[in-house]
PDB file of N, CA and C in Angstrom:
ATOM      1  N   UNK A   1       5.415  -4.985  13.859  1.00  0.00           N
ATOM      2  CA  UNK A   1       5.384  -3.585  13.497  1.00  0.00           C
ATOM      3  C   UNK A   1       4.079  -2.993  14.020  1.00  0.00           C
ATOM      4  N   UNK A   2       4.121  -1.945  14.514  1.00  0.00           N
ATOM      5  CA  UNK A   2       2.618  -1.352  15.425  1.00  0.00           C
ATOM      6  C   UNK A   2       2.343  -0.488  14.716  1.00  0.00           C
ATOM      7  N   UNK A   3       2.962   0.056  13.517  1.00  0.00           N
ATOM      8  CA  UNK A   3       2.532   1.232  12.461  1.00  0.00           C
ATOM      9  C   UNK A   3       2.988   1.884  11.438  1.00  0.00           C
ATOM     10  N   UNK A   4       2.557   3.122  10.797  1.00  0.00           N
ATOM     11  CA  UNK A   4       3.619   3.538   9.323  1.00  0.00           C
ATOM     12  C   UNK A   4       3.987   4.581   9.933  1.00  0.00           C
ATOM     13  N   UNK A   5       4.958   4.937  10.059  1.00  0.00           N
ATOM     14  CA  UNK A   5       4.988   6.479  11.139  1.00  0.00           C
ATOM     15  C   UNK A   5       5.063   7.351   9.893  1.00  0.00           C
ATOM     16  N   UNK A   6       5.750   7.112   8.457  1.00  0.00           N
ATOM     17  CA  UNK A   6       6.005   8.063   7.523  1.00  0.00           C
ATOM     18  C   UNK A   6       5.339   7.398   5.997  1.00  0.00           C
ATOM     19  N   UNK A   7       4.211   7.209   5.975  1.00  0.00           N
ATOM     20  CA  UNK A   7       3.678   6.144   4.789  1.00  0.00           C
ATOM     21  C   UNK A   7       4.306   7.450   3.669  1.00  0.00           C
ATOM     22  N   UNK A   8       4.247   6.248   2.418  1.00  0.00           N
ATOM     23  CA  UNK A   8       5.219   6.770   1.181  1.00  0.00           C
ATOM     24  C   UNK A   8       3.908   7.529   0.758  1.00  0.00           C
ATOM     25  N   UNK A   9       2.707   6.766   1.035  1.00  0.00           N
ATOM     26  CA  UNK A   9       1.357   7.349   0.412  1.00  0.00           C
ATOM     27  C   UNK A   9       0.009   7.309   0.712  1.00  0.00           C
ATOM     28  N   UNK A  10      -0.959   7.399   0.152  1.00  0.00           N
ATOM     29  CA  UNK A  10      -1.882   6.877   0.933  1.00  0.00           C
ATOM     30  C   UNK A  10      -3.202   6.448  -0.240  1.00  0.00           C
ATOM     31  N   UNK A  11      -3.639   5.407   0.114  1.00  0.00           N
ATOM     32  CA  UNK A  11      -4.501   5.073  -1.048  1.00  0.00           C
ATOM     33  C   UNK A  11      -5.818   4.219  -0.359  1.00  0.00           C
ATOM     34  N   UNK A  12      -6.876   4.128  -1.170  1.00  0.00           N
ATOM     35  CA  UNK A  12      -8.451   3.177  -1.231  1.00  0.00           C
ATOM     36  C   UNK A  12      -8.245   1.616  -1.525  1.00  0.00           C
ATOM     37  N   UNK A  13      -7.820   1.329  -0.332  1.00  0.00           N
ATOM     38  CA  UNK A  13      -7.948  -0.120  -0.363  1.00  0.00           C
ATOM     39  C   UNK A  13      -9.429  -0.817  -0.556  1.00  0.00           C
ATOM     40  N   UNK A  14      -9.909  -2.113  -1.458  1.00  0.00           N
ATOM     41  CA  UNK A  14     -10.986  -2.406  -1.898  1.00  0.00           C
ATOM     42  C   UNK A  14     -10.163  -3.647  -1.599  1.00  0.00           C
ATOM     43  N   UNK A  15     -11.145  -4.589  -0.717  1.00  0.00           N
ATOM     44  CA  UNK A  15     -11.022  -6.035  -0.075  1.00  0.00           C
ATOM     45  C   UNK A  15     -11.628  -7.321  -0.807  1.00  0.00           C
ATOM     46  N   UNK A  16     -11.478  -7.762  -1.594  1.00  0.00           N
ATOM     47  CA  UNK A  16     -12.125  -8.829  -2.257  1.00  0.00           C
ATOM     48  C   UNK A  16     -13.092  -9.808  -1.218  1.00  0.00           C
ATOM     49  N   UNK A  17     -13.931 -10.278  -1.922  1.00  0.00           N
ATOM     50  CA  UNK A  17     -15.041 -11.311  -1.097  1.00  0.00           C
ATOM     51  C   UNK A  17     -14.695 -12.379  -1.111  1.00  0.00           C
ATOM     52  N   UNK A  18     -15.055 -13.667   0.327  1.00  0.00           N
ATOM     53  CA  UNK A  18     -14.337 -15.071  -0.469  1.00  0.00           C
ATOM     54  C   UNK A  18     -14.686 -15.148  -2.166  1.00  0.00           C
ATOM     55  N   UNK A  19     -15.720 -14.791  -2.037  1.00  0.00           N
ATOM     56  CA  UNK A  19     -16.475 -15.359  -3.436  1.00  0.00           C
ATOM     57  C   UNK A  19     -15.955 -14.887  -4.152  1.00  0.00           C
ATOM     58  N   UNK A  20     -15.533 -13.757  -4.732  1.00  0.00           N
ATOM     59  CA  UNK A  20     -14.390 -13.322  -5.774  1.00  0.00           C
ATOM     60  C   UNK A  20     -13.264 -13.740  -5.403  1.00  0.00           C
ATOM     61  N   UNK A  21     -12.564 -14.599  -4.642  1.00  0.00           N
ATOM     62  CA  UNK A  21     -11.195 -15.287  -4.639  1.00  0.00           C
ATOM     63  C   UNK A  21     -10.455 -14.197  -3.131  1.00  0.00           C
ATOM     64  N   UNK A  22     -11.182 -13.797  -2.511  1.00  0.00           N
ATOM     65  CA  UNK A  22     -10.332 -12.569  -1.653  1.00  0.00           C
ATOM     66  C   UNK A  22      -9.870 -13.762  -0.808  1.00  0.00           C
ATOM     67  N   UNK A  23      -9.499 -13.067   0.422  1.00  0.00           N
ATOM     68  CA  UNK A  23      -8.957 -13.762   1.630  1.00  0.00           C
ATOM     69  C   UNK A  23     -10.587 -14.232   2.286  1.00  0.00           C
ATOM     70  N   UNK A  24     -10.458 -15.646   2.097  1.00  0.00           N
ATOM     71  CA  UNK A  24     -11.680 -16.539   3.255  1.00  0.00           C
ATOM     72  C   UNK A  24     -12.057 -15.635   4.543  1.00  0.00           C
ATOM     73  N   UNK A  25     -11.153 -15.383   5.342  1.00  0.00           N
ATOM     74  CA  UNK A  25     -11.597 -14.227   6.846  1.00  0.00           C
ATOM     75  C   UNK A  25     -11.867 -12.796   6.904  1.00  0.00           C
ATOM     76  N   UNK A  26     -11.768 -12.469   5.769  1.00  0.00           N
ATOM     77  CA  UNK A  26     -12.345 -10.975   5.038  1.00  0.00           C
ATOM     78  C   UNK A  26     -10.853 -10.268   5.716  1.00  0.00           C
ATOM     79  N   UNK A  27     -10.859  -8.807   5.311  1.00  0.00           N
ATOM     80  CA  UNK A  27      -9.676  -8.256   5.501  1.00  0.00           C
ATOM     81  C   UNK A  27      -9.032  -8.342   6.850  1.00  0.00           C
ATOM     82  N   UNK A  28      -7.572  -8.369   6.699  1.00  0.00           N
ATOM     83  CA  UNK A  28      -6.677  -8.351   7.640  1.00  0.00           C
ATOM     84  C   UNK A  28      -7.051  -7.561   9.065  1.00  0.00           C
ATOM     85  N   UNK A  29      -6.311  -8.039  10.349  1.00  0.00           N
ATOM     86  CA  UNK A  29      -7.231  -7.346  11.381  1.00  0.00           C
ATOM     87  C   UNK A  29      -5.405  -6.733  12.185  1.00  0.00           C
ATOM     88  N   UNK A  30      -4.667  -7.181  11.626  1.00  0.00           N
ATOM     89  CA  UNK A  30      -3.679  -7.133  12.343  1.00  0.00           C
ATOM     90  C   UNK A  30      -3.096  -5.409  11.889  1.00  0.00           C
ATOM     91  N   UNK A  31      -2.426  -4.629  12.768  1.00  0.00           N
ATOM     92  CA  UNK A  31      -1.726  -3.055  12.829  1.00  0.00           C
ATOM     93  C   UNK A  31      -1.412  -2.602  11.721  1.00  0.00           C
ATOM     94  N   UNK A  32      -0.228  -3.806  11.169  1.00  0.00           N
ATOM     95  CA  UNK A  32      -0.059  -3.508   9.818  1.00  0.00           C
ATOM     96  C   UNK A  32       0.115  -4.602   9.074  1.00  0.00           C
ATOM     97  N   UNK A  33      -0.534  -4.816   7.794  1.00  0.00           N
ATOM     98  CA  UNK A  33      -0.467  -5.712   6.925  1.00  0.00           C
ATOM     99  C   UNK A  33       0.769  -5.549   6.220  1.00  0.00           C
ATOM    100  N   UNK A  34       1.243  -6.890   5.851  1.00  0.00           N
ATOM    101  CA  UNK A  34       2.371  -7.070   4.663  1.00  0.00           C
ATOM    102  C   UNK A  34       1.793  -8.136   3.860  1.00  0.00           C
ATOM    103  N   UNK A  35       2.049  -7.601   2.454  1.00  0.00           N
ATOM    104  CA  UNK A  35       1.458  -8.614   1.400  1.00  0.00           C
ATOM    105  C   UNK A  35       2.576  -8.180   0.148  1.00  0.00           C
ATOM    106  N   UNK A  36       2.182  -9.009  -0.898  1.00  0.00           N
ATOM    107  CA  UNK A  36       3.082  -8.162  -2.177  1.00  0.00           C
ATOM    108  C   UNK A  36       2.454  -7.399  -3.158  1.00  0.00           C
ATOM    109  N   UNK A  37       3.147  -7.133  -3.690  1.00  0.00           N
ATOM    110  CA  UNK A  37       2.450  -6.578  -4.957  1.00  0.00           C
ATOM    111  C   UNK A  37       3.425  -5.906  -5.964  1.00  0.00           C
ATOM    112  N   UNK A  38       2.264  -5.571  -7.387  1.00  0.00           N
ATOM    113  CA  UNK A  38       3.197  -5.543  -8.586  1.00  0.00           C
ATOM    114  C   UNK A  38       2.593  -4.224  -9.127  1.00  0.00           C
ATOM    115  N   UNK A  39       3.062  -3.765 -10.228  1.00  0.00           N
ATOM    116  CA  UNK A  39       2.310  -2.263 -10.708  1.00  0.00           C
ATOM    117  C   UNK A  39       1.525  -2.795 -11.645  1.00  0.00           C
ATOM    118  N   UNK A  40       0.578  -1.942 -11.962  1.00  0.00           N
ATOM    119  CA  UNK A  40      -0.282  -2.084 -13.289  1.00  0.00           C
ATOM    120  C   UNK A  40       0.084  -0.649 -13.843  1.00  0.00           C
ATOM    121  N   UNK A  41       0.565  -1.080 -15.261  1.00  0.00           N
ATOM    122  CA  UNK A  41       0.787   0.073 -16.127  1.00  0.00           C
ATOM    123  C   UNK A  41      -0.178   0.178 -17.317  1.00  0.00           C
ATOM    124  N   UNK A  42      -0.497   1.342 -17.039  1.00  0.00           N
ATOM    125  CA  UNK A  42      -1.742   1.516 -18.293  1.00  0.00           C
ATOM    126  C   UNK A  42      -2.672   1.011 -18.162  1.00  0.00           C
ATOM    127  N   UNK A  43      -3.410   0.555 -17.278  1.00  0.00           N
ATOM    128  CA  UNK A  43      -4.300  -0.974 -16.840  1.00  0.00           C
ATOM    129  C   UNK A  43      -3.960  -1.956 -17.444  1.00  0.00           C
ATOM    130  N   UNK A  44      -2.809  -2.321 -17.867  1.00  0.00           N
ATOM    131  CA  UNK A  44      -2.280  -3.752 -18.621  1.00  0.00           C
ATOM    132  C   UNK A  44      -1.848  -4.587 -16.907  1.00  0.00           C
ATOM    133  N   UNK A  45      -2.642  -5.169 -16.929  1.00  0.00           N
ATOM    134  CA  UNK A  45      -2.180  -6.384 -16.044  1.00  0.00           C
ATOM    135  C   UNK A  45      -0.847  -6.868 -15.508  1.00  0.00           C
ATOM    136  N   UNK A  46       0.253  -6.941 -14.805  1.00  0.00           N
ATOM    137  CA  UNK A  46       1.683  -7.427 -15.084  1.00  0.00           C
ATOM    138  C   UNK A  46       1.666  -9.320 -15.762  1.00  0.00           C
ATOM    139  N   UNK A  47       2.445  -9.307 -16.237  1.00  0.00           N
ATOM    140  CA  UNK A  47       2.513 -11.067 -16.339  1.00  0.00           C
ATOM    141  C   UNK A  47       3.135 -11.664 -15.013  1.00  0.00           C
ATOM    142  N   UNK A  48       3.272 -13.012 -15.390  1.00  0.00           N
ATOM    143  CA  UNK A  48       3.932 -13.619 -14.110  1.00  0.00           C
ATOM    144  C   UNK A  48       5.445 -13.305 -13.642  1.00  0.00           C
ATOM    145  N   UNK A  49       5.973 -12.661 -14.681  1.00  0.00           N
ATOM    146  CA  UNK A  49       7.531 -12.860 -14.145  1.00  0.00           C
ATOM    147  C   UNK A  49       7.683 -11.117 -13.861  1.00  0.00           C
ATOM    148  N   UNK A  50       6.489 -10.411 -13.902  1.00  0.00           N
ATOM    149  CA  UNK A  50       6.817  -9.278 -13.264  1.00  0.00           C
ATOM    150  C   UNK A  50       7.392  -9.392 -12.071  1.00  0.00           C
ATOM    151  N   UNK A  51       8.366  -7.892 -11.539  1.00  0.00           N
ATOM    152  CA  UNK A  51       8.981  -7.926 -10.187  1.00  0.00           C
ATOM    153  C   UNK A  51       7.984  -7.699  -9.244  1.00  0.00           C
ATOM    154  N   UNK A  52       8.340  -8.387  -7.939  1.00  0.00           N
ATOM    155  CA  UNK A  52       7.204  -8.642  -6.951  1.00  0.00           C
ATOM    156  C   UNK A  52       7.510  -7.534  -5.970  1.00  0.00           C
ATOM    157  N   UNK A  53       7.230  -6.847  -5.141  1.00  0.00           N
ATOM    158  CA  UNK A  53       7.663  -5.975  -3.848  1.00  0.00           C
ATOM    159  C   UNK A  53       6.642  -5.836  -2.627  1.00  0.00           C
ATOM    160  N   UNK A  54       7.250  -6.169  -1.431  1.00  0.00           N
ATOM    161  CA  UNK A  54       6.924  -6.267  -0.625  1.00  0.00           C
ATOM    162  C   UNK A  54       6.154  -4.941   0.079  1.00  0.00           C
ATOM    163  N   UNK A  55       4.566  -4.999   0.492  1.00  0.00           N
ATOM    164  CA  UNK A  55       3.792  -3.731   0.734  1.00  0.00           C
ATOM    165  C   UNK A  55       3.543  -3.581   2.119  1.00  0.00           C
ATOM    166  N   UNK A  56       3.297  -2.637   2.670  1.00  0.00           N
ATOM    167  CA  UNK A  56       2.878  -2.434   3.950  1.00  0.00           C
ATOM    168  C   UNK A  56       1.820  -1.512   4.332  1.00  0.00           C
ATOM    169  N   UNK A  57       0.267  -2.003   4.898  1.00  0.00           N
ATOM    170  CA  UNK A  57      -0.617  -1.409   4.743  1.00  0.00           C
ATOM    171  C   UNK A  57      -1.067  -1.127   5.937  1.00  0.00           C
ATOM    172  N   UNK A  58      -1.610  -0.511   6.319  1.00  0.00           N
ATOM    173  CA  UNK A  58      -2.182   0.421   8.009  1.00  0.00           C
ATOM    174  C   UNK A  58      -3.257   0.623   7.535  1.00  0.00           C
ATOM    175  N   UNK A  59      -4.768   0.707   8.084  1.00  0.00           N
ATOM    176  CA  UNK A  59      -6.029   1.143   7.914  1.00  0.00           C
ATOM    177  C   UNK A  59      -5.913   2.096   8.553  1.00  0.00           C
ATOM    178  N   UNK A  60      -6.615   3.276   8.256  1.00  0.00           N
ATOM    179  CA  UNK A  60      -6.631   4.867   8.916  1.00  0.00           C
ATOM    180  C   UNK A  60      -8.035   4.902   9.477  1.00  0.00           C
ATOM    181  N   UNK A  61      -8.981   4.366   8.781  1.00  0.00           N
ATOM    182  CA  UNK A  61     -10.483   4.371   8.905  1.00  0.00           C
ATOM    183  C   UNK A  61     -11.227   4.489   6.968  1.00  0.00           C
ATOM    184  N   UNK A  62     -12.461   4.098   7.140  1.00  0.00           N
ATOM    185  CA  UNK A  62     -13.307   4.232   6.063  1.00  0.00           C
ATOM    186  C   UNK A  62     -12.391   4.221   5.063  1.00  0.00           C
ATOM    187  N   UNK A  63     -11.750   2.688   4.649  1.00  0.00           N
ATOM    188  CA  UNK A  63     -11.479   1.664   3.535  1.00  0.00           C
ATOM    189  C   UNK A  63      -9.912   2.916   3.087  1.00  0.00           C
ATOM    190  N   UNK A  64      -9.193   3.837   3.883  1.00  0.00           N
ATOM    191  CA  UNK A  64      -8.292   4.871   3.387  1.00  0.00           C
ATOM    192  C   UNK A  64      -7.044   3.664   4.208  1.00  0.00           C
ATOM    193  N   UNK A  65      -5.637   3.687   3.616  1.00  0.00           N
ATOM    194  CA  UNK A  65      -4.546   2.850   4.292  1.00  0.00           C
ATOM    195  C   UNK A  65      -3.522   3.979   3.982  1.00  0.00           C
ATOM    196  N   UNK A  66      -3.057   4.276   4.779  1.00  0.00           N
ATOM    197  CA  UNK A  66      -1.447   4.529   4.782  1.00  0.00           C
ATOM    198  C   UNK A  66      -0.552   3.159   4.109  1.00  0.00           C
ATOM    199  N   UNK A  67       0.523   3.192   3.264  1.00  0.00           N
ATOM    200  CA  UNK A  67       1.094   2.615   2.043  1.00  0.00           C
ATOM    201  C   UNK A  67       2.421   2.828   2.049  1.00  0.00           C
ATOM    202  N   UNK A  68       3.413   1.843   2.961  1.00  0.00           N
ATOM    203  CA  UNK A  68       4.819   1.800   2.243  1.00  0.00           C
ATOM    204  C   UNK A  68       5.344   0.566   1.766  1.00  0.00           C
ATOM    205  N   UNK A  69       6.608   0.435   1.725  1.00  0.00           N
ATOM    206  CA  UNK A  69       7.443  -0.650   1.076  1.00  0.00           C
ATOM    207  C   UNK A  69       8.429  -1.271   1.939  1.00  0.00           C
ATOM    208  N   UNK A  70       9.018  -2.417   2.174  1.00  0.00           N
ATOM    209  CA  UNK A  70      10.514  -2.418   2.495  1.00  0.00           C
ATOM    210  C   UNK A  70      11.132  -1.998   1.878  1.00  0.00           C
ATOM    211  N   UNK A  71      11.174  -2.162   0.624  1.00  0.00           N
ATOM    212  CA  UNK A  71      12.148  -1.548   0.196  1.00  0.00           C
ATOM    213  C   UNK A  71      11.780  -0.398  -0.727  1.00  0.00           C
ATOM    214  N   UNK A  72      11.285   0.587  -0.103  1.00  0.00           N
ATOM    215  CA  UNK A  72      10.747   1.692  -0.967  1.00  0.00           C
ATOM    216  C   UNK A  72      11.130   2.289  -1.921  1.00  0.00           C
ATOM    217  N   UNK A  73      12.887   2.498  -2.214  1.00  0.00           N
ATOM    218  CA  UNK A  73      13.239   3.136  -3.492  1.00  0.00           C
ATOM    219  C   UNK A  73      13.138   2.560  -4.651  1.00  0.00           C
ATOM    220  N   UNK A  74      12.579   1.048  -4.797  1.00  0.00           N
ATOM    221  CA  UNK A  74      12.464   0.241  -5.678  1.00  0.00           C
ATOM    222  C   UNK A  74      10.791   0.530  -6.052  1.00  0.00           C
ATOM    223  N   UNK A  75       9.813   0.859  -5.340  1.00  0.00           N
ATOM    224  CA  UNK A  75       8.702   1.442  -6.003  1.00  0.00           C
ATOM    225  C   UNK A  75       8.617   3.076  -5.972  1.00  0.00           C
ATOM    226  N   UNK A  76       9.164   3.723  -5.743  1.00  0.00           N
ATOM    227  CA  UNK A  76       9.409   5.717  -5.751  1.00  0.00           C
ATOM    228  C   UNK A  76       9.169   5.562  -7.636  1.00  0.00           C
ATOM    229  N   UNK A  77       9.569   4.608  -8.252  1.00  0.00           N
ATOM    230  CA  UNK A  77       9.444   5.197  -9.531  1.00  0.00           C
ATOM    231  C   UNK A  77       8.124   5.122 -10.186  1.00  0.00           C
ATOM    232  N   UNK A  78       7.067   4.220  -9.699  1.00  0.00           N
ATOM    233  CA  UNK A  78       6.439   3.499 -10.309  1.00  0.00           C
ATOM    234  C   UNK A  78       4.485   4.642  -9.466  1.00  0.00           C
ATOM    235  N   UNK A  79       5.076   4.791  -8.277  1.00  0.00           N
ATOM    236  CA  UNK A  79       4.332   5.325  -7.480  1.00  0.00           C
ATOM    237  C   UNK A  79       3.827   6.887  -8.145  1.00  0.00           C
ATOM    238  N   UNK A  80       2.069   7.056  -7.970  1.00  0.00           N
ATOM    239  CA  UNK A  80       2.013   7.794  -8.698  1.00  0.00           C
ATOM    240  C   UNK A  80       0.171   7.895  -8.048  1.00  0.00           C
ATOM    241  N   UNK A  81      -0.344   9.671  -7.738  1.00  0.00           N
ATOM    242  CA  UNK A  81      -1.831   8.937  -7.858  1.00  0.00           C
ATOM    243  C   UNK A  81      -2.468   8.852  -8.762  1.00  0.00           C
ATOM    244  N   UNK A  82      -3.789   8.178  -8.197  1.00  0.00           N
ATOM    245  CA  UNK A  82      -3.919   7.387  -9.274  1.00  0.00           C
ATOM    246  C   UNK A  82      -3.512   5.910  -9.944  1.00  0.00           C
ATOM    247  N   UNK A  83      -2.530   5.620  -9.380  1.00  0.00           N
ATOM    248  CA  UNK A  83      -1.789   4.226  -9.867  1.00  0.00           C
ATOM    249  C   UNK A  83      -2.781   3.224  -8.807  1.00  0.00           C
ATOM    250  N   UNK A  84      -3.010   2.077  -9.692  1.00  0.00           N
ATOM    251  CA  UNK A  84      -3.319   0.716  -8.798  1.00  0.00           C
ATOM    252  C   UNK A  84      -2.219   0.011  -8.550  1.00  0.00           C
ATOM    253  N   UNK A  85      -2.282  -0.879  -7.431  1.00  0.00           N
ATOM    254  CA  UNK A  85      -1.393  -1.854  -7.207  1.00  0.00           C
ATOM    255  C   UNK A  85      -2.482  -2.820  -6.681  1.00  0.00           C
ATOM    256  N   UNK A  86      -2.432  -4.276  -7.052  1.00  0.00           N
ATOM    257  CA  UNK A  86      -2.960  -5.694  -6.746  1.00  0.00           C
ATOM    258  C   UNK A  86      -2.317  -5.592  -5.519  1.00  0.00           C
ATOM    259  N   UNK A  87      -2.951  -6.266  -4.776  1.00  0.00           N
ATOM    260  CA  UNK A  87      -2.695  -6.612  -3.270  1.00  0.00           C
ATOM    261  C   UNK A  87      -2.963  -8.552  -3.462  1.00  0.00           C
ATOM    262  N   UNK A  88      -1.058  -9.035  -3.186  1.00  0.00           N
ATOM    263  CA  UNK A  88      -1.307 -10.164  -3.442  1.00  0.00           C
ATOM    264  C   UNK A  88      -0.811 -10.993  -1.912  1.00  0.00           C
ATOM    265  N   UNK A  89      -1.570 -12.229  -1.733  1.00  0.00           N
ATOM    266  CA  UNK A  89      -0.991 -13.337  -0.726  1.00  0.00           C
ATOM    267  C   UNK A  89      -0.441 -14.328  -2.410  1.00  0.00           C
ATOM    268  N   UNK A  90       0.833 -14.558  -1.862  1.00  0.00           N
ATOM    269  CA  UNK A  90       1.298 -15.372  -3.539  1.00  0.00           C
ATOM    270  C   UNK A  90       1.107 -14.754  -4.807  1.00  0.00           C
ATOM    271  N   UNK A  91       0.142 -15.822  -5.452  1.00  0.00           N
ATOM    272  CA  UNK A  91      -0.306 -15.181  -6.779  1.00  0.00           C
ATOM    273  C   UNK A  91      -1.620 -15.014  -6.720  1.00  0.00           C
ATOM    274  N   UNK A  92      -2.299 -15.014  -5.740  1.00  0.00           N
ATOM    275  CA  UNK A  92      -3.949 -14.677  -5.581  1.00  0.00           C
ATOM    276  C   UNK A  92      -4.229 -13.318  -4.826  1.00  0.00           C
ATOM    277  N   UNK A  93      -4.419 -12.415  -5.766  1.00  0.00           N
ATOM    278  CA  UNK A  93      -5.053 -11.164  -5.751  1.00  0.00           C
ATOM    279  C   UNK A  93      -6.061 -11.030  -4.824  1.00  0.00           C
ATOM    280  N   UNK A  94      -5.926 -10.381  -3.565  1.00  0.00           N
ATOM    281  CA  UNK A  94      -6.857 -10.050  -2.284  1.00  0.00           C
ATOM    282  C   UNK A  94      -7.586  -8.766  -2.133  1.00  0.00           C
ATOM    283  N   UNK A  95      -6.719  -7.917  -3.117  1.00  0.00           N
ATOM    284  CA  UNK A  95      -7.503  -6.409  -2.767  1.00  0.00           C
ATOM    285  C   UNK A  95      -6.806  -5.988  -4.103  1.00  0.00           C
ATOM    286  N   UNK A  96      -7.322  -4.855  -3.884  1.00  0.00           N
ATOM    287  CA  UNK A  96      -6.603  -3.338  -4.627  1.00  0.00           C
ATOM    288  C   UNK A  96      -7.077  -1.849  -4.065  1.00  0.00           C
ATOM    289  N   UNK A  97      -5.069  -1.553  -4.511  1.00  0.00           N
ATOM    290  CA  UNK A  97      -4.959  -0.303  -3.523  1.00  0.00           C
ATOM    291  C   UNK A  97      -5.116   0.652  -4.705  1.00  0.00           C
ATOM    292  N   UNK A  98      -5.846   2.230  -4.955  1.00  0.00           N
ATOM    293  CA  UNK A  98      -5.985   2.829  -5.521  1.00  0.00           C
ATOM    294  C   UNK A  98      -5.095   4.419  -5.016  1.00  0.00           C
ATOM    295  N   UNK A  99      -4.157   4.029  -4.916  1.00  0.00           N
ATOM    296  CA  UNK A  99      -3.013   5.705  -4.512  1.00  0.00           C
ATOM    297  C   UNK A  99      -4.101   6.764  -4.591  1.00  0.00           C
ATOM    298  N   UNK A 100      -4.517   7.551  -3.830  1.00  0.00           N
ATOM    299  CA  UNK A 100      -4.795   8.798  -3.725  1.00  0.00           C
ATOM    300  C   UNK A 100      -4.248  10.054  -3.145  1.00  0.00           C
ATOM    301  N   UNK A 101      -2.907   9.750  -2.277  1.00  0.00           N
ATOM    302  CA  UNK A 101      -2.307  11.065  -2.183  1.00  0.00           C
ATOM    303  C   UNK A 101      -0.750  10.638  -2.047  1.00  0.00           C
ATOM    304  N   UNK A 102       0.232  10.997  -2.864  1.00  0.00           N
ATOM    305  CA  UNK A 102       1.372  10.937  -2.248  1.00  0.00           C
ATOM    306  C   UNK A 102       2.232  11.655  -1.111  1.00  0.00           C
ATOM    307  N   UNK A 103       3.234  11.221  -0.246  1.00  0.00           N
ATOM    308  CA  UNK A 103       3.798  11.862   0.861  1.00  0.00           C
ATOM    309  C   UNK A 103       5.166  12.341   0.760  1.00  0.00           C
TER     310      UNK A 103
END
């Protein structure tokens, strides 16, 4: 994939350090990232058997990403600014995206 041509949104991606558990090679270098992720409601954490959905992230410049889904109508409900989403490889939390404008 070489890009988001229509991102659902756009949000402040924050990259974790190895040392806080991020990704060992520091953030992704590739067009567009795919990772998963889950909602946080209320800042309550999800548990483990929350539903997982597949994310798609583009860097624009200065830490801002364009933000969709494969399957996007499955997060349209949840999407909101303001909302965080964990940015996961598995179950190890690499970033977090902070929604700041919807599209």
């Amino acid at each position: 994939m070489r890009g988001i041509s229509e991102p659902v949104a756009m949000a402040v991606v924050r990259w974790k350090s190895a040392e806080e558990g991020g990704r060992e090679s520091g953030p992704p270098t590739a067009s567009v990232y795919a990772a998963t992720t889950t909602f946080v409601e209320r800042g309550v954490q999800p548990s483990a058997d929350a539903v997982h959905l597949s994310i798609l992230l583009q860097e624009m410049g200065d830490g801002l990403y364009a933000v969709d889904f494969l399957v996007r109508e499955l997060a349209a409900a949840y999407l909101k600014v303001g909302g965080e989403l964990p940015v996961m490889e598995g179950p190890k939390v690499v970033a977090t995206a902070m929604i700041v404008e919807m599209r």
